[in-house]
N, C-alpha and C. Protein backbone atom coordinates (compact mmCIF):
# COMPACT_ATOMS: atom_id res chain seq x y z
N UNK A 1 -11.24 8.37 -1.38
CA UNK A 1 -9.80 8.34 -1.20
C UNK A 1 -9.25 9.75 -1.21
N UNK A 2 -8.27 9.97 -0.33
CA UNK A 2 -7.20 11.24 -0.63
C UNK A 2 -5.95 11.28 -0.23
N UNK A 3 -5.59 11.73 -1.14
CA UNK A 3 -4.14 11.83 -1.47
C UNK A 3 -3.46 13.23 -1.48
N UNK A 4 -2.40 13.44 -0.46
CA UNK A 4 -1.96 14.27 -0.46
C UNK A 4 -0.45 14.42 -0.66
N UNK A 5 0.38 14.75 -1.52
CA UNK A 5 1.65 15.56 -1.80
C UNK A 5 2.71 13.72 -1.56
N UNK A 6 1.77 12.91 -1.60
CA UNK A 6 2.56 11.46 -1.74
C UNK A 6 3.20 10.88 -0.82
N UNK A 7 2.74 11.71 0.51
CA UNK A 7 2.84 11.14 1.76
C UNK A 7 2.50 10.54 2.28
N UNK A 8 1.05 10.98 2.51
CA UNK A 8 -0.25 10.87 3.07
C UNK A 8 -1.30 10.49 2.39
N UNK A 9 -1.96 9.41 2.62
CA UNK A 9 -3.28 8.78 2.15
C UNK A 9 -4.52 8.15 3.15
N UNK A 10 -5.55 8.25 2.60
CA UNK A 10 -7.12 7.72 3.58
C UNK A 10 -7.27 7.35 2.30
N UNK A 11 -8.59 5.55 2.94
CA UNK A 11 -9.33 5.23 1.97
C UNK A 11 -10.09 4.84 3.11
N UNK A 12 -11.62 4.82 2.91
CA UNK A 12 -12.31 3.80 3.40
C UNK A 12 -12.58 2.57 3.20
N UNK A 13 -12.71 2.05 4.18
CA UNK A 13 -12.29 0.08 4.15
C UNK A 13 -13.83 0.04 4.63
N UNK A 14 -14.34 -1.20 3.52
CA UNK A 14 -16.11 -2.02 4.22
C UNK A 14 -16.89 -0.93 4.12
N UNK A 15 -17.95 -1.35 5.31
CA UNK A 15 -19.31 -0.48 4.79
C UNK A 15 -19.30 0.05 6.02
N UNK A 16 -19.06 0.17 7.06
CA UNK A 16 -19.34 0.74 8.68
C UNK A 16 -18.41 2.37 8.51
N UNK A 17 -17.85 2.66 7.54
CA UNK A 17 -17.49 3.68 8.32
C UNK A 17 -16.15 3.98 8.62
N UNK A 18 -15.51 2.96 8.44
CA UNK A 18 -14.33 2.77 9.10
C UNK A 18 -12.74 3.18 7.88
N UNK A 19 -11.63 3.59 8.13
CA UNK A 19 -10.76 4.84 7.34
C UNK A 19 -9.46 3.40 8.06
N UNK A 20 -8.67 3.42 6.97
CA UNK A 20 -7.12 3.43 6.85
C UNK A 20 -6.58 4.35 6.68
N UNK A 21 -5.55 4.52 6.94
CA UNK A 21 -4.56 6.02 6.57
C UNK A 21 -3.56 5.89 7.06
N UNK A 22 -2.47 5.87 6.13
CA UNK A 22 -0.86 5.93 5.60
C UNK A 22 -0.14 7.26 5.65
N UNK A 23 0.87 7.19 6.12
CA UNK A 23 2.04 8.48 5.99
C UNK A 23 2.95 7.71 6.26
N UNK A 24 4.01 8.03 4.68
CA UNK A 24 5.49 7.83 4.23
C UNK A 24 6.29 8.88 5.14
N UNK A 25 7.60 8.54 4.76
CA UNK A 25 8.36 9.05 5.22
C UNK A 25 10.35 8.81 5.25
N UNK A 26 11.11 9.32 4.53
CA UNK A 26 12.25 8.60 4.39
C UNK A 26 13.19 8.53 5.83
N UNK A 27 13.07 7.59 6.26
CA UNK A 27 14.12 7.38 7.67
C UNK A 27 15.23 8.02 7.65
N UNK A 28 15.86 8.43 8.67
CA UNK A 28 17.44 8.82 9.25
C UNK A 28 17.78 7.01 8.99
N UNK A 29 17.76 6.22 9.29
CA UNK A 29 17.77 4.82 9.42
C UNK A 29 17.53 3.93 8.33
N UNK A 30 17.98 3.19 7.87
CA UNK A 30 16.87 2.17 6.59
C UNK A 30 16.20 1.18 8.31
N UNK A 31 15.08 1.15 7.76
CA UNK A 31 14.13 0.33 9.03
C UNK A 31 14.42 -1.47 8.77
N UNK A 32 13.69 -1.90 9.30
CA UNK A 32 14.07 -3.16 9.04
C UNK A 32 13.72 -4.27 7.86
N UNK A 33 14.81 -4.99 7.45
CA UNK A 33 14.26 -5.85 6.05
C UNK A 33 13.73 -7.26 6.50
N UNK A 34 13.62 -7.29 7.26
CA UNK A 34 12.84 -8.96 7.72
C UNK A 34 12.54 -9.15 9.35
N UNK A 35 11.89 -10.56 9.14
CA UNK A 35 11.41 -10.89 10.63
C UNK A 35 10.44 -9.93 11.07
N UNK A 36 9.83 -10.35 12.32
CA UNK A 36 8.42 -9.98 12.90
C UNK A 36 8.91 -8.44 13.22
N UNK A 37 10.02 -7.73 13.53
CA UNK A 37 9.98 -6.57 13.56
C UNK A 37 9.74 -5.42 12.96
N UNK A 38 9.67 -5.73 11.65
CA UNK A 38 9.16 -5.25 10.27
C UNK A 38 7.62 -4.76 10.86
N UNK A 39 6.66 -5.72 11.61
CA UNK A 39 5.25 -5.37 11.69
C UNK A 39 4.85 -5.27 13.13
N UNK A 40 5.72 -3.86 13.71
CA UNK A 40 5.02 -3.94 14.80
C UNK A 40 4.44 -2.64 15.17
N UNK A 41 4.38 -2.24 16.56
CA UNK A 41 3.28 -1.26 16.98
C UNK A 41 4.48 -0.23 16.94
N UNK A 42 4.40 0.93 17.10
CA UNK A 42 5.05 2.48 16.94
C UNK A 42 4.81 2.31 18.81
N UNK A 43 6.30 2.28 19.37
CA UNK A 43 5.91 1.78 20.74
C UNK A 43 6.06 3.16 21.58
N UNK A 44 6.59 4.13 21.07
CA UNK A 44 7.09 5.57 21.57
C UNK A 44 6.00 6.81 21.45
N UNK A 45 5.59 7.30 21.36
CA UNK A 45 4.70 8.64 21.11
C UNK A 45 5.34 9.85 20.31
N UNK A 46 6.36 9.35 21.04
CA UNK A 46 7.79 10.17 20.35
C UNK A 46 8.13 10.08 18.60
N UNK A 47 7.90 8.79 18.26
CA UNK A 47 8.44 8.61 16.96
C UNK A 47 7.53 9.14 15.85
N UNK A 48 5.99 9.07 16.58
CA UNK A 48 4.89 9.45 15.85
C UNK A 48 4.74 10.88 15.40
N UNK A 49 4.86 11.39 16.76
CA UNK A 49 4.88 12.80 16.71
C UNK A 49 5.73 13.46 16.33
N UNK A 50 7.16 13.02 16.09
CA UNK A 50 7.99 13.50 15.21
C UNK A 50 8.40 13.55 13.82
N UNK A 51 7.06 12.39 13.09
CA UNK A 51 6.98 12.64 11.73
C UNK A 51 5.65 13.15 11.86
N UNK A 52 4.74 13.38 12.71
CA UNK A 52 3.40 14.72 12.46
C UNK A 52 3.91 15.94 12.48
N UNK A 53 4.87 16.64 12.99
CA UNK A 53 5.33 17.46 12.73
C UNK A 53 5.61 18.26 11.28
N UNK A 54 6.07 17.11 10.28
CA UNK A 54 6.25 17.04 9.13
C UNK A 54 5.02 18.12 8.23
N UNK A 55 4.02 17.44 8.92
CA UNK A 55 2.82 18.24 8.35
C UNK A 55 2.48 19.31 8.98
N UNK A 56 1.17 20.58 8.15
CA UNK A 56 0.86 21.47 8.99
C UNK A 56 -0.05 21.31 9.75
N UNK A 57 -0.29 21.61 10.86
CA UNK A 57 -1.31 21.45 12.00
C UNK A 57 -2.86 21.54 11.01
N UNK A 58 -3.38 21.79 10.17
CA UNK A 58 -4.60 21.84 9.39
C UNK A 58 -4.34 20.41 8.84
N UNK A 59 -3.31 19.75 8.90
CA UNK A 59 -3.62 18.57 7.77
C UNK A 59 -4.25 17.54 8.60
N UNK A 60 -5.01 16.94 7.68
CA UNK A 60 -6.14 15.68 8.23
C UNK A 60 -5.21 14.29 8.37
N UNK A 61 -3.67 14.78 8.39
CA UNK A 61 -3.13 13.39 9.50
C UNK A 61 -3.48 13.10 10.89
N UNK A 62 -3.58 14.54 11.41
CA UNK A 62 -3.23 14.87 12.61
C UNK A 62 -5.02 14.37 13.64
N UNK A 63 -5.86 14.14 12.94
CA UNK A 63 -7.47 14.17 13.10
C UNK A 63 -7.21 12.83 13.12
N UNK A 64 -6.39 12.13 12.22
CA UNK A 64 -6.46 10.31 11.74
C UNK A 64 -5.63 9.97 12.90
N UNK A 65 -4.26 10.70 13.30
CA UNK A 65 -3.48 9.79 14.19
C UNK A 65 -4.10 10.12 15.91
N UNK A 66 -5.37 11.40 15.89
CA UNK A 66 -5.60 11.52 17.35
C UNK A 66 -6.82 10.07 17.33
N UNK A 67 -7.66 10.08 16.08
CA UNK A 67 -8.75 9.12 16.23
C UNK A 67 -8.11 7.53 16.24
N UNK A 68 -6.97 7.43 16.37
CA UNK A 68 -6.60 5.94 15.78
C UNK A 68 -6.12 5.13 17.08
N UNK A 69 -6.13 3.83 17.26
CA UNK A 69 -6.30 3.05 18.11
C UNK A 69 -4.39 2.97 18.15
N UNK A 70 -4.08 3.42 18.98
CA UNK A 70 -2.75 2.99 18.70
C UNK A 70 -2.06 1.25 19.31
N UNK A 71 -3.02 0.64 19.50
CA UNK A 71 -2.45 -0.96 19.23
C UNK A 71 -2.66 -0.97 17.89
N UNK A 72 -3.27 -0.63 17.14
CA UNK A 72 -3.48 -0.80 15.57
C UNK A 72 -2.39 0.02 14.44
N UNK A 73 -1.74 0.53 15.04
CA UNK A 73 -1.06 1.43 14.31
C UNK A 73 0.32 0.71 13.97
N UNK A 74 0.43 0.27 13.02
CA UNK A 74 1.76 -0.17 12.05
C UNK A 74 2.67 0.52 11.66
N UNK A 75 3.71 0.41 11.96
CA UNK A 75 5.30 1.01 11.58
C UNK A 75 6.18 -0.04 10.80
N UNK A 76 6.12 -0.30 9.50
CA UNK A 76 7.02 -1.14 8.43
C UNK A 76 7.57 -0.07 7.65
N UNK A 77 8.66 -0.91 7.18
CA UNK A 77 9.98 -0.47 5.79
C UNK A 77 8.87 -1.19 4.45
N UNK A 78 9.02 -0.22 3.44
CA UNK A 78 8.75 -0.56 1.97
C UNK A 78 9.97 -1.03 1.49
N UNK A 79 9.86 -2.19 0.72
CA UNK A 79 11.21 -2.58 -0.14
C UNK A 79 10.45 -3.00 -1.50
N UNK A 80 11.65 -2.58 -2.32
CA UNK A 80 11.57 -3.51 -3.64
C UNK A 80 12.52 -4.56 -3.72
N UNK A 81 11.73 -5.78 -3.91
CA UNK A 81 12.34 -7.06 -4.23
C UNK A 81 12.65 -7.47 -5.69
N UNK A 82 13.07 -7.62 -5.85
CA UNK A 82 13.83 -8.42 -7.58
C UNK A 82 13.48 -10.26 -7.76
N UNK A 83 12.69 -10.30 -8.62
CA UNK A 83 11.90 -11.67 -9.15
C UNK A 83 13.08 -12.14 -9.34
N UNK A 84 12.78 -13.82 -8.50
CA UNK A 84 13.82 -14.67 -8.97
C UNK A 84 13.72 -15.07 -9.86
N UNK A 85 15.05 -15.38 -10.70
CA UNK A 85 15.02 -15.81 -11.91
C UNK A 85 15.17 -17.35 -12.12
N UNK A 86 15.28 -17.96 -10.75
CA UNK A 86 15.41 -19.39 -10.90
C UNK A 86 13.86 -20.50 -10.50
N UNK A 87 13.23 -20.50 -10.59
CA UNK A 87 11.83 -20.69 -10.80
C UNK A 87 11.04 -20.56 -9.35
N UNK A 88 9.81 -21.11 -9.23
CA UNK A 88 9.32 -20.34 -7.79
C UNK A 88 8.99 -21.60 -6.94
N UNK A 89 9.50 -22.85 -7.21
CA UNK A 89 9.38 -24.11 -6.36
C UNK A 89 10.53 -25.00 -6.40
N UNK A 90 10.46 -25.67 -5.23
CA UNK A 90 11.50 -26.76 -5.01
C UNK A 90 10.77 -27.76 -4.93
N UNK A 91 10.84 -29.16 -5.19
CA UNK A 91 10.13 -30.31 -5.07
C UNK A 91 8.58 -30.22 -5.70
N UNK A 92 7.89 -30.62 -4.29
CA UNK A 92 6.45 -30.71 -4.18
C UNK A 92 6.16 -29.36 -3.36
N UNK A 93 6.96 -28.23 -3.26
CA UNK A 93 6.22 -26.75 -2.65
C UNK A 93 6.16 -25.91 -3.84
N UNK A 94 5.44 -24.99 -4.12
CA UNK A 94 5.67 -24.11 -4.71
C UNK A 94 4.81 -22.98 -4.56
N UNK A 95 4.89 -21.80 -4.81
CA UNK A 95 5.16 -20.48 -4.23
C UNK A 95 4.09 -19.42 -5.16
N UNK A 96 3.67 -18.54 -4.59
CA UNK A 96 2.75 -17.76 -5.19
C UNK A 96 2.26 -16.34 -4.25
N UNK A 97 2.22 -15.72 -4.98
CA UNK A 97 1.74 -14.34 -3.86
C UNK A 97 2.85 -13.54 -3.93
N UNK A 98 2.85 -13.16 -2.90
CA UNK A 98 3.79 -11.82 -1.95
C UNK A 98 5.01 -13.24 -1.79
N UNK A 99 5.08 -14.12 -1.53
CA UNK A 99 6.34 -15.01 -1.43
C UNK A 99 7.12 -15.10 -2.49
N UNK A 100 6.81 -14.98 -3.81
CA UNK A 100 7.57 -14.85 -4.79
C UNK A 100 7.61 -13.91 -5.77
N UNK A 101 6.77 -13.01 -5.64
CA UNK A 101 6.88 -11.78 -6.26
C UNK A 101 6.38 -10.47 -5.66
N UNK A 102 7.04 -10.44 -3.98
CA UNK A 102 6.47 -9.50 -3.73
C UNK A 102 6.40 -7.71 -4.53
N UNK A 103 4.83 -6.80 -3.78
CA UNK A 103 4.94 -5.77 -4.60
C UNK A 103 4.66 -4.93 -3.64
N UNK A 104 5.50 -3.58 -3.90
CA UNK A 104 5.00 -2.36 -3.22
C UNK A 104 3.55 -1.86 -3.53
N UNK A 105 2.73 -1.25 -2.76
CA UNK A 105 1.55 -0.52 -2.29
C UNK A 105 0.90 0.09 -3.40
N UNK A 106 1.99 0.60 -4.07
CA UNK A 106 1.36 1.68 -5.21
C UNK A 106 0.56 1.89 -6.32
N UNK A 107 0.01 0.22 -6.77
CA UNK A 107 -0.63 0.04 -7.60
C UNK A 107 -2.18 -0.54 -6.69
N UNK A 108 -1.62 -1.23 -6.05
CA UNK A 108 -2.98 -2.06 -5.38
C UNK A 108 -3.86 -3.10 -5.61
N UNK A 109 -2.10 -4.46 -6.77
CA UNK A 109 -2.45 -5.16 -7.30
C UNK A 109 -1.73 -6.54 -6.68
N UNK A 110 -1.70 -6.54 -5.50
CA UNK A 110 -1.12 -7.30 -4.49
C UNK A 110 -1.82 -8.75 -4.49
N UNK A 111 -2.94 -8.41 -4.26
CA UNK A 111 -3.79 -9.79 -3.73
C UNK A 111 -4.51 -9.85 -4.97
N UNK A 112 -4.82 -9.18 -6.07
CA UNK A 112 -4.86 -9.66 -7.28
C UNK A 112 -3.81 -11.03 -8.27
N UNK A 113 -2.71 -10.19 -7.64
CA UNK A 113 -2.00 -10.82 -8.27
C UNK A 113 -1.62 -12.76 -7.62
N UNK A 114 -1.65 -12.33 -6.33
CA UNK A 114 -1.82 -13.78 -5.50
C UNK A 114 -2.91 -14.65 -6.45
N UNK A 115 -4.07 -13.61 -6.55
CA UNK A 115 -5.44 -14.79 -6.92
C UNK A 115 -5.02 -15.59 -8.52
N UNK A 116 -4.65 -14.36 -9.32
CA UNK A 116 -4.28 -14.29 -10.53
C UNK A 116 -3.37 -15.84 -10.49
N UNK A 117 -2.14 -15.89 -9.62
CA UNK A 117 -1.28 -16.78 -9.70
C UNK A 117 -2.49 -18.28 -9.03
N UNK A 118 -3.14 -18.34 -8.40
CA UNK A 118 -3.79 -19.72 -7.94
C UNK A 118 -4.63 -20.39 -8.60
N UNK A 119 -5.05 -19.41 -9.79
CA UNK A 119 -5.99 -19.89 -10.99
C UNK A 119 -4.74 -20.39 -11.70
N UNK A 120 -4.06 -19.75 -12.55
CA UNK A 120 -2.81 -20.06 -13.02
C UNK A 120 -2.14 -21.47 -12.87
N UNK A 121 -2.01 -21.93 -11.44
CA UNK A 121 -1.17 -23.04 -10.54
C UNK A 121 -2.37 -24.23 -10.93
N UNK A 122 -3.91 -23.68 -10.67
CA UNK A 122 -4.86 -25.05 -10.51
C UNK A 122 -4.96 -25.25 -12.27
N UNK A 123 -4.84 -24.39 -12.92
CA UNK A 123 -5.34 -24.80 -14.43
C UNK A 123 -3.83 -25.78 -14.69
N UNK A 124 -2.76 -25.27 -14.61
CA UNK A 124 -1.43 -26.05 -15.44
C UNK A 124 -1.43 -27.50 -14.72
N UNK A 125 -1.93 -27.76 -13.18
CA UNK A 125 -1.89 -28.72 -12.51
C UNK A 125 -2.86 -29.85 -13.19
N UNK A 126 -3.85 -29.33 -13.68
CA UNK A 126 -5.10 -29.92 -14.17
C UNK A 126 -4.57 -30.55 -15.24
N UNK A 127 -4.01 -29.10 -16.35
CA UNK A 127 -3.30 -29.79 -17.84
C UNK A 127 -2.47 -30.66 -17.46
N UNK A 128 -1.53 -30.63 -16.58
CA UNK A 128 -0.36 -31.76 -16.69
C UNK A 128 -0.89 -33.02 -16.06
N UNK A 129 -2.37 -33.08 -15.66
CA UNK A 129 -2.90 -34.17 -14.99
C UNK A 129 -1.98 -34.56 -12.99
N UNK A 130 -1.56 -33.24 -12.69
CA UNK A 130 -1.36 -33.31 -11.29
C UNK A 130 0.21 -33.47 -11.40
N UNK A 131 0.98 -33.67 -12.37
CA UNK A 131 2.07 -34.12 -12.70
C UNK A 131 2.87 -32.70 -12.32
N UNK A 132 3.62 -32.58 -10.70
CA UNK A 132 4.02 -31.05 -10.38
C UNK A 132 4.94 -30.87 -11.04
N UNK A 133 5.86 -31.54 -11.45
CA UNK A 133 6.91 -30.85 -11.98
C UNK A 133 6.92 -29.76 -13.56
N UNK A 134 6.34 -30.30 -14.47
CA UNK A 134 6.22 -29.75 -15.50
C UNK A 134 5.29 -28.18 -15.43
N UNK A 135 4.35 -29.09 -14.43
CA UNK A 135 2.97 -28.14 -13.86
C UNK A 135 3.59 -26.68 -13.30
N UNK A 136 4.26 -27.00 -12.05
CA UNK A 136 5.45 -25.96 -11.88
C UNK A 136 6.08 -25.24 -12.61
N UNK A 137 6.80 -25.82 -13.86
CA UNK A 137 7.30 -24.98 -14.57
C UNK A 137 6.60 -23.97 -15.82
N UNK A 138 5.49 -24.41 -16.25
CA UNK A 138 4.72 -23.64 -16.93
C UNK A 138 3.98 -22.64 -16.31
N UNK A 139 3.80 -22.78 -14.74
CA UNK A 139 3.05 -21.87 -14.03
C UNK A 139 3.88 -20.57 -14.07
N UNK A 140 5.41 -20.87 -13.46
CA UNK A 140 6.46 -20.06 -13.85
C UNK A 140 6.58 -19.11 -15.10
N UNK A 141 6.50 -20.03 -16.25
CA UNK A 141 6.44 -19.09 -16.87
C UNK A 141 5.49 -18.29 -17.52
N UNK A 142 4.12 -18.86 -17.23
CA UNK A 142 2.87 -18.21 -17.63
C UNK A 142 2.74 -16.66 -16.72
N UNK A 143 3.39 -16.50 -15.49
CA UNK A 143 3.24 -15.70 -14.54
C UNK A 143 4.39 -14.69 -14.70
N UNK A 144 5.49 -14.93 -14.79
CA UNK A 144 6.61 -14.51 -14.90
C UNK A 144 6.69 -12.56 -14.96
N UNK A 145 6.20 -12.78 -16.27
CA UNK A 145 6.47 -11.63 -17.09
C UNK A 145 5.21 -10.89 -16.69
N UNK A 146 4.05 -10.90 -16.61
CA UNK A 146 3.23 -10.24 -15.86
C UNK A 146 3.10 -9.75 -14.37
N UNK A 147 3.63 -10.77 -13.36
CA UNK A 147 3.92 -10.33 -12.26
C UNK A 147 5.29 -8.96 -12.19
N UNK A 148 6.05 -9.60 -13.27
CA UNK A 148 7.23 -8.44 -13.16
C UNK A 148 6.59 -7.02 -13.52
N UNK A 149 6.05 -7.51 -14.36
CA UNK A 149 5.29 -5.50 -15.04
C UNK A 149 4.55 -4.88 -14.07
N UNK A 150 3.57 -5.95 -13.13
CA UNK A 150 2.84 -4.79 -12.20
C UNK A 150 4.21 -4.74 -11.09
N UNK A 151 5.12 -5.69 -10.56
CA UNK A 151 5.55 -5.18 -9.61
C UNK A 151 6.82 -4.02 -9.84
N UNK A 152 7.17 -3.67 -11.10
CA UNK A 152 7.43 -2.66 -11.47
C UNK A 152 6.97 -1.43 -11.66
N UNK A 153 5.52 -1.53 -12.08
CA UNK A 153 5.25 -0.41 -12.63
C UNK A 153 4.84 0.04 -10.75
N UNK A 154 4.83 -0.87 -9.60
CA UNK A 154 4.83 -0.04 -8.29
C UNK A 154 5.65 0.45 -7.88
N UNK A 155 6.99 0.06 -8.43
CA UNK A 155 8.31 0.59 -7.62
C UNK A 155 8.59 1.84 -8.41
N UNK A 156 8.38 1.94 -9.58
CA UNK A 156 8.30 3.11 -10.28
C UNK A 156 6.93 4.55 -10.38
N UNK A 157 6.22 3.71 -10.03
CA UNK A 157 5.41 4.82 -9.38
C UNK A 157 5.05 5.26 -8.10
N UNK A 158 6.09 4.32 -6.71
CA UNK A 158 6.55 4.95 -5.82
C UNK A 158 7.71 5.77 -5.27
N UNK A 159 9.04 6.01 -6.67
CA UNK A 159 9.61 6.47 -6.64
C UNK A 159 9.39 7.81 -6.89
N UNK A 160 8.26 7.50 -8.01
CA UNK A 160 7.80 9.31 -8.43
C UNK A 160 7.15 10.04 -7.39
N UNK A 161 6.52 9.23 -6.25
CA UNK A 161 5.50 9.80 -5.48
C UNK A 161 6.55 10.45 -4.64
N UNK A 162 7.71 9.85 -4.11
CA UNK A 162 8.35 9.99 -3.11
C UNK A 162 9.97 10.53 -3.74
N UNK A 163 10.09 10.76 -4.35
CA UNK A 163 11.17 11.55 -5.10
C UNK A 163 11.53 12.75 -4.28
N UNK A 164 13.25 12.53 -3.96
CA UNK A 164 13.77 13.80 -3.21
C UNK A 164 14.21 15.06 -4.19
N UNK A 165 13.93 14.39 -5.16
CA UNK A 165 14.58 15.20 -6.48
C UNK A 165 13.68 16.65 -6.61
N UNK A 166 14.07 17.68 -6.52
CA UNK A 166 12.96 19.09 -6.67
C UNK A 166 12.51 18.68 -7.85
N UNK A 167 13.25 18.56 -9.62
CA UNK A 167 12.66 18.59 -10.56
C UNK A 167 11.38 17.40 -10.31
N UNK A 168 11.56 15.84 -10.57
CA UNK A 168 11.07 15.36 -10.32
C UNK A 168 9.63 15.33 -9.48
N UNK A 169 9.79 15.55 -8.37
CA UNK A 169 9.02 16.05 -7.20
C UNK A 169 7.69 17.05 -7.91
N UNK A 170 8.39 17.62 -9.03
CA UNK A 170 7.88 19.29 -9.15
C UNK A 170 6.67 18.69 -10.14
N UNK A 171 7.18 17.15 -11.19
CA UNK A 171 6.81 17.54 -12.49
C UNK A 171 5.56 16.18 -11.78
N UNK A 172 6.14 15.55 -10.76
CA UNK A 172 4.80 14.48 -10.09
C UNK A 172 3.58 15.03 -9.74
N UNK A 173 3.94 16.19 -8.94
CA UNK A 173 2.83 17.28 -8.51
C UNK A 173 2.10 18.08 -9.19
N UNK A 174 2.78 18.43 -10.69
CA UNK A 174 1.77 18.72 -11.55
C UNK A 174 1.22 18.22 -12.55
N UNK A 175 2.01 16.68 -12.85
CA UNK A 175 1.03 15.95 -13.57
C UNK A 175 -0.02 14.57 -12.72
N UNK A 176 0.43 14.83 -11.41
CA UNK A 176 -0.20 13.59 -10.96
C UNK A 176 -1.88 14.05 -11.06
N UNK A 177 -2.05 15.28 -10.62
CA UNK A 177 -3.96 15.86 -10.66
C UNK A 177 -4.31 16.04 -11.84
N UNK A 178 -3.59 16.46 -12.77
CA UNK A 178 -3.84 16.14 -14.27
C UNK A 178 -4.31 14.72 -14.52
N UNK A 179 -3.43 13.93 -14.59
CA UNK A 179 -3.63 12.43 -14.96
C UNK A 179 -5.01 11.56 -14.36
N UNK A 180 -5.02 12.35 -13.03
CA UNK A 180 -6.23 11.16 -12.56
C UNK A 180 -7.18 11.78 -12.77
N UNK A 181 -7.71 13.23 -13.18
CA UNK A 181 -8.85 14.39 -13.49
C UNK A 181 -9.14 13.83 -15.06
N UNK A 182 -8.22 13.69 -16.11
CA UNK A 182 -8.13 13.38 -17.47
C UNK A 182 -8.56 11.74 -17.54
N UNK A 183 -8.67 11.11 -16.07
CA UNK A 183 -9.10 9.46 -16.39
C UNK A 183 -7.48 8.61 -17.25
N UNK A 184 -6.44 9.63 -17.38
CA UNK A 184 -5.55 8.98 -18.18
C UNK A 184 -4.62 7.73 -17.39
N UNK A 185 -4.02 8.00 -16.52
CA UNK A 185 -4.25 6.71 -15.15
C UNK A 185 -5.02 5.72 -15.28
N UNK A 186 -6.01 6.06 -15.19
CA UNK A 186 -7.15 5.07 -15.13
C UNK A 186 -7.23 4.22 -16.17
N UNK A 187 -7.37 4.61 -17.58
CA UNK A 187 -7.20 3.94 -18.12
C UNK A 187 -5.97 3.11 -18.49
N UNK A 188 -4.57 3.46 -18.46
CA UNK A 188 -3.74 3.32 -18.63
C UNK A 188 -3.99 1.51 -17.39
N UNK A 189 -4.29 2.40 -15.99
CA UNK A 189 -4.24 1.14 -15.26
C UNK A 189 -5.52 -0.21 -15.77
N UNK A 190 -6.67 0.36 -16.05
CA UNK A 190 -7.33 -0.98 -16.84
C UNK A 190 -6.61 -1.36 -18.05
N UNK A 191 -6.00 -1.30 -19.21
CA UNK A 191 -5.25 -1.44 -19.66
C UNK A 191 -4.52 -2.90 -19.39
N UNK A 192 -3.80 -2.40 -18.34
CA UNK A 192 -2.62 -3.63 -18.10
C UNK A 192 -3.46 -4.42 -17.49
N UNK A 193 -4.10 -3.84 -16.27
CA UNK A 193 -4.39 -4.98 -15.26
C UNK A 193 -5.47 -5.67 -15.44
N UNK A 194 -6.55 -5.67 -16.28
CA UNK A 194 -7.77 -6.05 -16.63
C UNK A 194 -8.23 -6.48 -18.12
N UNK A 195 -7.42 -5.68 -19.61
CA UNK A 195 -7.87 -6.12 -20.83
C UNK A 195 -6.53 -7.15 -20.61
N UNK A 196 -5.19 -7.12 -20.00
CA UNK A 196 -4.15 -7.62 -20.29
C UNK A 196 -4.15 -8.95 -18.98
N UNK A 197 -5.20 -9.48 -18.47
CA UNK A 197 -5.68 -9.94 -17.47
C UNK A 197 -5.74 -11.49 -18.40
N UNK A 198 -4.73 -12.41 -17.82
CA UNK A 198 -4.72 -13.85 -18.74
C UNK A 198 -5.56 -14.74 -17.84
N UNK A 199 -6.15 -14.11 -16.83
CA UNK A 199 -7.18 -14.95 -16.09
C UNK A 199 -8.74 -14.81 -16.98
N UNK A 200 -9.04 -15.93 -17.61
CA UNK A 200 -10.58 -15.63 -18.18
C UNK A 200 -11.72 -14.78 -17.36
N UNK A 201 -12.18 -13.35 -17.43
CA UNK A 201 -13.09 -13.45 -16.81
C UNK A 201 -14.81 -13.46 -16.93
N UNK A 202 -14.75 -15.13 -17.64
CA UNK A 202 -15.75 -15.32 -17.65
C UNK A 202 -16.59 -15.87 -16.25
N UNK A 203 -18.12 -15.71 -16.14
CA UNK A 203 -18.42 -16.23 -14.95
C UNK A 203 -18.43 -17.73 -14.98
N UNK A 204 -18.13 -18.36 -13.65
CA UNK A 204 -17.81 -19.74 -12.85
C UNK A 204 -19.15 -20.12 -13.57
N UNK A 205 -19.01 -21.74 -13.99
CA UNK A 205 -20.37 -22.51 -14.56
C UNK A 205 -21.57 -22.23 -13.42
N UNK A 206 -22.93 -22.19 -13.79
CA UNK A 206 -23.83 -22.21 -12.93
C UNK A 206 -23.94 -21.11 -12.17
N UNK A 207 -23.40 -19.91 -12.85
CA UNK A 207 -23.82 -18.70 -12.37
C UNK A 207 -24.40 -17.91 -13.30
């Protein structure tokens, strides 16, 4: 992985070889908050190249956006959403994932947290003997308060990344290479997301 100045990021995805790579950027515009336009292709050359600019010609955006397939190339708005407080189902539907608690990027506890919630949903369904309503509501609140902490602690540690603030800005940049060199991050993030993990992780019977 690399990370640069909280713009710009590469990770490698699978085993072939193959690189994702992200660059932020605060719009002239707020971009869009819903519907399929949110996820589409960067249809201009123009729009691209006017946030590469941003960087200096040495930076390894410029290597990622000449090698990149541009049907593949995604242009979305980041938002923070606010957990409803009125529970996460109506009737016989109910809700889990990115549908009811969505989270910004910054932690990378997204589809954790989906899985986290479907163990959650099948165990209370089981206890209440299939009975959704009650089942529903304990799922609610077994999830609640944990989904809120990671999807906080992303909106707050994408504010620091992306902070227009000089001080701010100043004090991210010199403790962010500290923190992840010291493992203090790291642990901090096993911590919440793994000793504080209400999913058993013991192994499945018969393994």
């Amino acid at each position: 992985m690399y990370i640069d100045r909280g713009d710009f990021i590469t990770c490698q995805i699978g085993n072939k070889g193959e690189m994702m790579w992200v660059a932020t950027y605060h719009p002239d515009a707020p971009p869009p908050a819903s519907g399929d336009v949110e996820w589409i292709e960067v249809n201009t050359k123009r729009e691209l190249q006017s946030q590469l600019k941003r960087f200096p010609k040495s930076h390894p955006v410029h290597e990622c956006a000449a090698a990149n397939n541009k049907k593949r190339l995604l242009h979305f708005g980041l938002y923070y959403r606010q957990h409803r407080r009125d529970g996460w189902h109506r009737g016989r539907i109910c809700l889990l994932g990115d549908s009811c608690h969505a989270t910004l990027p910054y932690v990378g506890q997204g589809a954790n947290m989906a899985i986290e919630d479907a163990v959650s949903l099948a165990t209370c369904l089981e206890k209440h003997h299939f009975f959704m309503e009650p089942a529903f509501q304990e799922y609610y609140k077994q999830r609640y308060d944990r989904t809120r902490r990671v999807v906080n602690s992303a909106r707050y540690l994408g504010l620091l990344l992306h902070s227009q603030n000089p001080v701010i800005s100043f004090i991210a940049k010199r403790l962010g290479p500290v923190m992840i060199q010291s493992n203090v991050l790291m642990t901090m993030t096993e911590n919440e997301f793994y000793n504080k993990c209400p999913i058993s992780m013991k192994p499945l019977k018969g393994e």
